[in-house]
PDB file of N, CA and C in Angstrom:
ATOM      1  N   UNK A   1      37.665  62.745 -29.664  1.00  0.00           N
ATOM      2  CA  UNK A   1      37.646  61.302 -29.514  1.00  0.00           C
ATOM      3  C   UNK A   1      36.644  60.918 -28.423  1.00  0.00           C
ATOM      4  N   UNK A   2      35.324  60.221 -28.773  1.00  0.00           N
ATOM      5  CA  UNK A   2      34.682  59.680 -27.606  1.00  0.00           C
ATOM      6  C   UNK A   2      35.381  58.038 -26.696  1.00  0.00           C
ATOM      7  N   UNK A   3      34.760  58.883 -25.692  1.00  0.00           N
ATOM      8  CA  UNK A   3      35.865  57.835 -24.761  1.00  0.00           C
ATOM      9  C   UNK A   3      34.659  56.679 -24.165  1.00  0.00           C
ATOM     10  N   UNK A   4      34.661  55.946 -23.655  1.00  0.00           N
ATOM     11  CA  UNK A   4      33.968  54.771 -23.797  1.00  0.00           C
ATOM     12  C   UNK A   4      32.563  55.600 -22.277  1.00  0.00           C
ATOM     13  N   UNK A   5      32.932  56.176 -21.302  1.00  0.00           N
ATOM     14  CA  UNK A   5      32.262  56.373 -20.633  1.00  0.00           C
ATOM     15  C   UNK A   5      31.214  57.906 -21.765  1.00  0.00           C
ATOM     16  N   UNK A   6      31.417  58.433 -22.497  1.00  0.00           N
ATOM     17  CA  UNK A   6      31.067  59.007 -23.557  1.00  0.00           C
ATOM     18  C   UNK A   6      29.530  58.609 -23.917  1.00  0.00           C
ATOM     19  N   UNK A   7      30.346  57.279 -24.393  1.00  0.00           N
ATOM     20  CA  UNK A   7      29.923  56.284 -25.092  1.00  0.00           C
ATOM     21  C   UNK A   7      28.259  55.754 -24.278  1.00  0.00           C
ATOM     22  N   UNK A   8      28.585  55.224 -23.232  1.00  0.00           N
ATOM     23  CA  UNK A   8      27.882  54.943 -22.684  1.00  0.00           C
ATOM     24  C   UNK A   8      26.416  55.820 -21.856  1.00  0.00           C
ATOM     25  N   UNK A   9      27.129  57.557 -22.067  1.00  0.00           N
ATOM     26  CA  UNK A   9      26.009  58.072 -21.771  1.00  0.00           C
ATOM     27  C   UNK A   9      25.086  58.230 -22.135  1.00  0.00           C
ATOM     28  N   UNK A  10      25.855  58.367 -24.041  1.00  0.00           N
ATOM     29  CA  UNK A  10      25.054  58.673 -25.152  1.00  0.00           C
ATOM     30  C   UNK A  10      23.804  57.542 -25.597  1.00  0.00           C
ATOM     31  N   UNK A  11      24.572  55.939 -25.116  1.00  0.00           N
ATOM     32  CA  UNK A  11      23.893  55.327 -25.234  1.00  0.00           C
ATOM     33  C   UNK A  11      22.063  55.609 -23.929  1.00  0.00           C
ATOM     34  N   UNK A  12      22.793  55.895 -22.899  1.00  0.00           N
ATOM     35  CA  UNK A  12      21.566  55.976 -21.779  1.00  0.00           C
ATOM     36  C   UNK A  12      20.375  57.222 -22.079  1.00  0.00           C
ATOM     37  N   UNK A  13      21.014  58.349 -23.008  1.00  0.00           N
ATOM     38  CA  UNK A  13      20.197  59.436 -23.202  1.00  0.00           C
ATOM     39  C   UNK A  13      19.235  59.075 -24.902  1.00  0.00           C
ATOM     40  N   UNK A  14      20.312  57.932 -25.321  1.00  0.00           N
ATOM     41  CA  UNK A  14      19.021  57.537 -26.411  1.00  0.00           C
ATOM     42  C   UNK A  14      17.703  56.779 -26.191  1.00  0.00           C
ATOM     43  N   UNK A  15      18.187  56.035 -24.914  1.00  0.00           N
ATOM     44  CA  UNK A  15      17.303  54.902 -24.393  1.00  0.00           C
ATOM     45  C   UNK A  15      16.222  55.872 -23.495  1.00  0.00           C
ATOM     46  N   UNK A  16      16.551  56.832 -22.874  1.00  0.00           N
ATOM     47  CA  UNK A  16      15.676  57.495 -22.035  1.00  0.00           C
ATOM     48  C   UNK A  16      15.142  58.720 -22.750  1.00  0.00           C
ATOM     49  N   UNK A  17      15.351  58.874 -24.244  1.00  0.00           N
ATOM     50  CA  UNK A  17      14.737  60.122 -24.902  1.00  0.00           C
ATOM     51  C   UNK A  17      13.817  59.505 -25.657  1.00  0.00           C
ATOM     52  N   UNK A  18      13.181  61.032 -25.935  1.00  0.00           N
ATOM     53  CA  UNK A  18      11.974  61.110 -27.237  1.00  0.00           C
ATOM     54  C   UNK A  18      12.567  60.369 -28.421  1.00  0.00           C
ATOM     55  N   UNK A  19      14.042  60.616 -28.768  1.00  0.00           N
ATOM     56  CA  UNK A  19      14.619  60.522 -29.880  1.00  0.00           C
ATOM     57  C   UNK A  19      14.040  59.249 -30.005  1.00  0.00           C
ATOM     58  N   UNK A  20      14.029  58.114 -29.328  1.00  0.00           N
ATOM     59  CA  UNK A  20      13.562  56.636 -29.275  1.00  0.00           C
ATOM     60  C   UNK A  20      12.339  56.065 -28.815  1.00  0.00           C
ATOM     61  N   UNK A  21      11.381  57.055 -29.583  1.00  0.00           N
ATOM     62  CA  UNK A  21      10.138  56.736 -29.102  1.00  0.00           C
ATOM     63  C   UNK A  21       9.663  55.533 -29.399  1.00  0.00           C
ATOM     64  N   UNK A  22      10.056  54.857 -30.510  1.00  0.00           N
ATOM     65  CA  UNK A  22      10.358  53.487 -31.466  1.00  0.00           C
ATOM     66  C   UNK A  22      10.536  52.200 -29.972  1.00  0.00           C
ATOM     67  N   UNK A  23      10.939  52.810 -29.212  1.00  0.00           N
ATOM     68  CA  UNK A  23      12.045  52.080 -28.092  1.00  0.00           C
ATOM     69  C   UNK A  23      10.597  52.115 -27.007  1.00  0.00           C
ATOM     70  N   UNK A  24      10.111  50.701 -27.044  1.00  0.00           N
ATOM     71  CA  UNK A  24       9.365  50.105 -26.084  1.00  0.00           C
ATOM     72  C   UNK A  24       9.566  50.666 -24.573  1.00  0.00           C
ATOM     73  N   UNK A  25       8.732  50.575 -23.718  1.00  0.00           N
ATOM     74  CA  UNK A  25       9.039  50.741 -22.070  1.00  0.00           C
ATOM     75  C   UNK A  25       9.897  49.133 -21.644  1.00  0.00           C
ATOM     76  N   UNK A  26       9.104  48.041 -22.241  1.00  0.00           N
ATOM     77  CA  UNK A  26       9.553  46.542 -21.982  1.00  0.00           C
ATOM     78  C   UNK A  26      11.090  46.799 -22.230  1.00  0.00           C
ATOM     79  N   UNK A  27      11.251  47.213 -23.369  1.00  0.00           N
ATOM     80  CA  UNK A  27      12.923  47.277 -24.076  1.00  0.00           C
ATOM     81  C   UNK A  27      13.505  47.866 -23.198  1.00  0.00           C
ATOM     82  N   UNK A  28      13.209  48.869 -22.670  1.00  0.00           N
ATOM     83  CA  UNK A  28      13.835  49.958 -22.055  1.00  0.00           C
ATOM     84  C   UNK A  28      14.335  49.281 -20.853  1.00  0.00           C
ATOM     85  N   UNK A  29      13.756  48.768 -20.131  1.00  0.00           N
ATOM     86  CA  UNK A  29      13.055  48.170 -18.863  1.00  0.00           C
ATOM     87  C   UNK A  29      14.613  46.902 -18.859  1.00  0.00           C
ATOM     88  N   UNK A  30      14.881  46.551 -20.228  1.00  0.00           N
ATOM     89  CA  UNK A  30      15.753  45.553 -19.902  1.00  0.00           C
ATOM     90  C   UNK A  30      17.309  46.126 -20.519  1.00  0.00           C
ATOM     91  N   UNK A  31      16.935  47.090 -21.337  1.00  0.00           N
ATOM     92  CA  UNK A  31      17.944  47.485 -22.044  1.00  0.00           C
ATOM     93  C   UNK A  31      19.101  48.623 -21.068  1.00  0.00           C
ATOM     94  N   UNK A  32      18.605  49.506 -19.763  1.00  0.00           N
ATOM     95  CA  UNK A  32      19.430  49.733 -19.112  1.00  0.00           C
ATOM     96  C   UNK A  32      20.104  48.931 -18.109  1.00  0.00           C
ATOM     97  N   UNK A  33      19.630  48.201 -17.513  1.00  0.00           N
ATOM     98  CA  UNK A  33      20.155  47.373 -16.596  1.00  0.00           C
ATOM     99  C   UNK A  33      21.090  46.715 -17.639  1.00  0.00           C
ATOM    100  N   UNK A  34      21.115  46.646 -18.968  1.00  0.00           N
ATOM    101  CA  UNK A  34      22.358  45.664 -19.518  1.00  0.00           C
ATOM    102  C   UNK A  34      23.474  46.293 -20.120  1.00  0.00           C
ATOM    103  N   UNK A  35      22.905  47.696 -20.185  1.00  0.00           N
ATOM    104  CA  UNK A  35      24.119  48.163 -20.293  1.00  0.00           C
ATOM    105  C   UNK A  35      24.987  48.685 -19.561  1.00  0.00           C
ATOM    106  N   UNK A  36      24.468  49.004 -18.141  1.00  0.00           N
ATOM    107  CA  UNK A  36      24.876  49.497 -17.101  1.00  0.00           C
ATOM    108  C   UNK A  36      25.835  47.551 -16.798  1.00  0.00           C
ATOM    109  N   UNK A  37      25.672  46.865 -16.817  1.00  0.00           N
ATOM    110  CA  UNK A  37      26.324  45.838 -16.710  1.00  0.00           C
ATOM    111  C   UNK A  37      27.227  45.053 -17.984  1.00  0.00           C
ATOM    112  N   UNK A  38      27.340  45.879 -18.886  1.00  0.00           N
ATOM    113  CA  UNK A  38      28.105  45.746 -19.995  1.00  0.00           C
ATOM    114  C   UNK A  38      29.473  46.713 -19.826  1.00  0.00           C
ATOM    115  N   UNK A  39      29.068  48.336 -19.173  1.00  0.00           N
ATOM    116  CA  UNK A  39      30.246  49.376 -19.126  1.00  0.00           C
ATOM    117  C   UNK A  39      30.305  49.044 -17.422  1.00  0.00           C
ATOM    118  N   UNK A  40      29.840  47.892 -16.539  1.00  0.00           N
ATOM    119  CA  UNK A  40      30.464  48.327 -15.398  1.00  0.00           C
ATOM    120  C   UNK A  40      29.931  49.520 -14.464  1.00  0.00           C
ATOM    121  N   UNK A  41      29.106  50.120 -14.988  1.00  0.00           N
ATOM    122  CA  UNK A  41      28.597  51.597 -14.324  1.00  0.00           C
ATOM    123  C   UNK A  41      27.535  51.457 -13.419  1.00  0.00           C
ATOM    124  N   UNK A  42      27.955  52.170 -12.094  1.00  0.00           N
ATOM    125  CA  UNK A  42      26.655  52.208 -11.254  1.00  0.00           C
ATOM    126  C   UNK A  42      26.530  50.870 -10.611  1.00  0.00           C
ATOM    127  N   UNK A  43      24.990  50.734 -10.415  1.00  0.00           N
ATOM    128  CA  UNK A  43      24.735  49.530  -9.729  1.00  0.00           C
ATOM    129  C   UNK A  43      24.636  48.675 -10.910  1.00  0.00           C
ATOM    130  N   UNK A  44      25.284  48.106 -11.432  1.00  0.00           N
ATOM    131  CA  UNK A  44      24.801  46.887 -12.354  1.00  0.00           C
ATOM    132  C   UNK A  44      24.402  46.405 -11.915  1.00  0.00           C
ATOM    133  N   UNK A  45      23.710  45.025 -12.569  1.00  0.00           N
ATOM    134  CA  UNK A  45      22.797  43.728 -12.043  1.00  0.00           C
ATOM    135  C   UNK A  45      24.010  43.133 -11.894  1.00  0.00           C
ATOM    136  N   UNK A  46      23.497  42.320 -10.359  1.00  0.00           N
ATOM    137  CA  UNK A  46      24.110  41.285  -9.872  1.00  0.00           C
ATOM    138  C   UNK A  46      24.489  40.211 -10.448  1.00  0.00           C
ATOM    139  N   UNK A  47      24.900  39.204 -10.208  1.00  0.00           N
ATOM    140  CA  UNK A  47      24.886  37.949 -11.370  1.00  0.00           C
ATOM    141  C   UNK A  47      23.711  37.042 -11.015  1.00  0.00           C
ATOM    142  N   UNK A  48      23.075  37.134 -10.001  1.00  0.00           N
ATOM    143  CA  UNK A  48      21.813  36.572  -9.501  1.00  0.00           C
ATOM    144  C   UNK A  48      20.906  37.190 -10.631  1.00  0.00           C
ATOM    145  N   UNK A  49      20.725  38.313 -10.515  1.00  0.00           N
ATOM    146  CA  UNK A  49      19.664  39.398 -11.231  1.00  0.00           C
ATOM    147  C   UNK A  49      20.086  39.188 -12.900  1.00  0.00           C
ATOM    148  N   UNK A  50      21.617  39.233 -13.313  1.00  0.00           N
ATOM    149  CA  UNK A  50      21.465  38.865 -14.478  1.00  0.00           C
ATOM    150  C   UNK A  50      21.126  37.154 -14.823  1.00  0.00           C
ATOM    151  N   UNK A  51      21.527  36.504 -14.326  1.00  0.00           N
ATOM    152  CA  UNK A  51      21.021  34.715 -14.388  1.00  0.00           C
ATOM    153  C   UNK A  51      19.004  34.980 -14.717  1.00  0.00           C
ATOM    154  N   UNK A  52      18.736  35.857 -13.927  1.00  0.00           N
ATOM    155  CA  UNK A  52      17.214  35.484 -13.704  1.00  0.00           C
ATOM    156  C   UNK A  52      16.751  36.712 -14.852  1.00  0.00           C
ATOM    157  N   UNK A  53      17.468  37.545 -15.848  1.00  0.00           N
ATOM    158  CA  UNK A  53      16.879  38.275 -16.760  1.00  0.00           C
ATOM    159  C   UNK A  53      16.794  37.083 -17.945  1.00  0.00           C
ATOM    160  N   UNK A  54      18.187  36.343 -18.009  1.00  0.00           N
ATOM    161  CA  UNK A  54      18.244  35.405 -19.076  1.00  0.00           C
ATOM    162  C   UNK A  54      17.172  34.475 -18.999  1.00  0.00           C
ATOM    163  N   UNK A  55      16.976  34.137 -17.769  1.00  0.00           N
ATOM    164  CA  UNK A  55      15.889  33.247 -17.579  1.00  0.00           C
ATOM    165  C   UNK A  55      14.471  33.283 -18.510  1.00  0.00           C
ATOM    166  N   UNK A  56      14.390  34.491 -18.283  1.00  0.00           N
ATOM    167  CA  UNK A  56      13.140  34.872 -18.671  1.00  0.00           C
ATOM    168  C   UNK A  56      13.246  35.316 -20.470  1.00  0.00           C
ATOM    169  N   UNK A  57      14.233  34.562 -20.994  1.00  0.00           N
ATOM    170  CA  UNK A  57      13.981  34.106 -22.178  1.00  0.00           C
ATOM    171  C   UNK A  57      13.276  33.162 -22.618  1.00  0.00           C
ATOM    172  N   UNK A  58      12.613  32.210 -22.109  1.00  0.00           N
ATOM    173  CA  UNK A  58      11.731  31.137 -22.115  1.00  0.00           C
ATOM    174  C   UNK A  58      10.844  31.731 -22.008  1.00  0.00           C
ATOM    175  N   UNK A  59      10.152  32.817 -21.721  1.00  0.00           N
ATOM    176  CA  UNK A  59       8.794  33.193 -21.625  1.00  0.00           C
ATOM    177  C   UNK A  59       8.287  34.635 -22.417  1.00  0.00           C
ATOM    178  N   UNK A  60       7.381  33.818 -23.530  1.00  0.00           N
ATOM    179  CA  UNK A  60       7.456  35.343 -24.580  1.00  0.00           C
ATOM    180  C   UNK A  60       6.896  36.283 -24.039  1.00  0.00           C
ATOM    181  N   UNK A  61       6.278  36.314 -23.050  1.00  0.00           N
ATOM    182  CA  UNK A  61       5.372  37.474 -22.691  1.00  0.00           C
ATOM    183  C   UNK A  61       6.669  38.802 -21.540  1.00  0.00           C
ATOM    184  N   UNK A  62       7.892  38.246 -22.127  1.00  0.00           N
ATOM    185  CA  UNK A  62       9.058  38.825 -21.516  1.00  0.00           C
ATOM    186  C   UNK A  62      10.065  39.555 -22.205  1.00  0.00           C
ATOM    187  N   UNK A  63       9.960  39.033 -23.683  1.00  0.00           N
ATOM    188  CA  UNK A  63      10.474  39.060 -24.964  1.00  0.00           C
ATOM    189  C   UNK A  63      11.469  39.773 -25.492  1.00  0.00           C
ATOM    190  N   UNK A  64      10.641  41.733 -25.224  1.00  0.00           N
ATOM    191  CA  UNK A  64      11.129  42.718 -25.244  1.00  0.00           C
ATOM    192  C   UNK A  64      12.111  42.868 -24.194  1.00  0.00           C
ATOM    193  N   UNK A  65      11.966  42.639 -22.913  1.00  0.00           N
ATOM    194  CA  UNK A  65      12.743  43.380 -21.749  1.00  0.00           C
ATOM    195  C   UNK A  65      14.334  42.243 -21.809  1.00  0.00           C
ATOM    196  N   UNK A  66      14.050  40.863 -22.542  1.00  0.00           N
ATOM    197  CA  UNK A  66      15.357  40.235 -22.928  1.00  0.00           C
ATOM    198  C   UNK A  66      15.978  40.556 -24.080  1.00  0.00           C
ATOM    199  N   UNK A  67      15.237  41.075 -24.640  1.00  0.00           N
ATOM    200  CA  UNK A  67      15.946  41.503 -26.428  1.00  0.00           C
ATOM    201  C   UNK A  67      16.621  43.019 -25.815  1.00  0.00           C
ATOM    202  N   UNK A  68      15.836  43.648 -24.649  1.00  0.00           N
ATOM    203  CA  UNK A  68      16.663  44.412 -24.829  1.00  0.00           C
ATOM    204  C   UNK A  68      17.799  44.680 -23.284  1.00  0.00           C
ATOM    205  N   UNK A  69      18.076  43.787 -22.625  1.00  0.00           N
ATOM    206  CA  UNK A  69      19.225  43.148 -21.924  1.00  0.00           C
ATOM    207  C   UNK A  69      20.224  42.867 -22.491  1.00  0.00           C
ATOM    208  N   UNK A  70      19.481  42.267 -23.618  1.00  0.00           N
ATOM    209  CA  UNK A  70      20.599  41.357 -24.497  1.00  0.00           C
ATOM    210  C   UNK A  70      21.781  42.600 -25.240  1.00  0.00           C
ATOM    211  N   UNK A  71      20.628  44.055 -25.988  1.00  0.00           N
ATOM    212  CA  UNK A  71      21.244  44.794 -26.265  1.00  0.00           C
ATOM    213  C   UNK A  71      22.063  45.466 -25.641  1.00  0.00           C
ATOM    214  N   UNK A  72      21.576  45.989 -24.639  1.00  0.00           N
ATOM    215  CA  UNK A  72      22.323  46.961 -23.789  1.00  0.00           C
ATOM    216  C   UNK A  72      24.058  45.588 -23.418  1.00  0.00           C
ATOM    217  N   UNK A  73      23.355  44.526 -23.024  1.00  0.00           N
ATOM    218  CA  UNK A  73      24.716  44.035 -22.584  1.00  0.00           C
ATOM    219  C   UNK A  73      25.408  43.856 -23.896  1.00  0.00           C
ATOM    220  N   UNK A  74      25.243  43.565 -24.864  1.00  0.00           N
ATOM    221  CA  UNK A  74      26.281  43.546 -26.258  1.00  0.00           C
ATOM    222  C   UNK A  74      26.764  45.290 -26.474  1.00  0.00           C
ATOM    223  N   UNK A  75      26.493  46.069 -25.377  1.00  0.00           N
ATOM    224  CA  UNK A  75      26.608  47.635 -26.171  1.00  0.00           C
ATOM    225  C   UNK A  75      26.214  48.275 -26.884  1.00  0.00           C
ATOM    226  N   UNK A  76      25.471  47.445 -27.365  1.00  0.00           N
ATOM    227  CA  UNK A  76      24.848  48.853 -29.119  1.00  0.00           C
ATOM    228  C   UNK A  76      23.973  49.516 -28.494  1.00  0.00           C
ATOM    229  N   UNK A  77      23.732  50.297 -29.169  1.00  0.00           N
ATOM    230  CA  UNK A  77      22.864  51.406 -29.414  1.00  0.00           C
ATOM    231  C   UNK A  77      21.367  50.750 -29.141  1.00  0.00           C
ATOM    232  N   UNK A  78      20.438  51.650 -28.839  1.00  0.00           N
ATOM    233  CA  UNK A  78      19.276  50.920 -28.761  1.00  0.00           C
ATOM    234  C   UNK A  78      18.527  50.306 -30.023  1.00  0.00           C
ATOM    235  N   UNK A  79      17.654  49.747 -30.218  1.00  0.00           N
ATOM    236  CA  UNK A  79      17.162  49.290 -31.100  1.00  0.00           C
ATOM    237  C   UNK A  79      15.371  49.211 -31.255  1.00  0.00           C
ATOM    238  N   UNK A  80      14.838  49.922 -32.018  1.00  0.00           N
ATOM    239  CA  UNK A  80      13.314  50.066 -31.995  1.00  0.00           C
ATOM    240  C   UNK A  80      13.089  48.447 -32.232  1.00  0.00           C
TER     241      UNK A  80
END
């Protein structure tokens, strides 16, 4: 049975492997900090730091690193 901290490693070793070469640096860039603040783990982002990732949904040249905030904080899996 994977247990949610499991869960969450598997997610960090997809985001930081070859396996996800598909998986932008931008993505990456936003996609751990949200999941590390989705499971609670580590230093999550602050609520200052998360207010000012959302922010930067208004600006496309940011695009990736909010699409993938967005992921990591909803939990899934990464996403090319």
């Amino acid at each position: 049975m994977q247990t949610i901290l499991d869960e969450f490693r598997r997610y960090m070793r997809l985001a930081r492997t070859a396996a996800t070469a598909a998986v932008s640096e931008e993505y990456r860039r936003g996609y751990l900090p949200g999941l590390r603040r989705h499971y609670r783990v580590g230093q999550f982002p602050t609520q200052d730091e998360h207010a000012q990732c959302l922010r930067l949904a208004d600006h496309p040249e940011y695009a990736e690193v909010v699409r993938g905030y967005r992921d990591g904080l909803a939990g899934v899996e990464p996403q090319p």
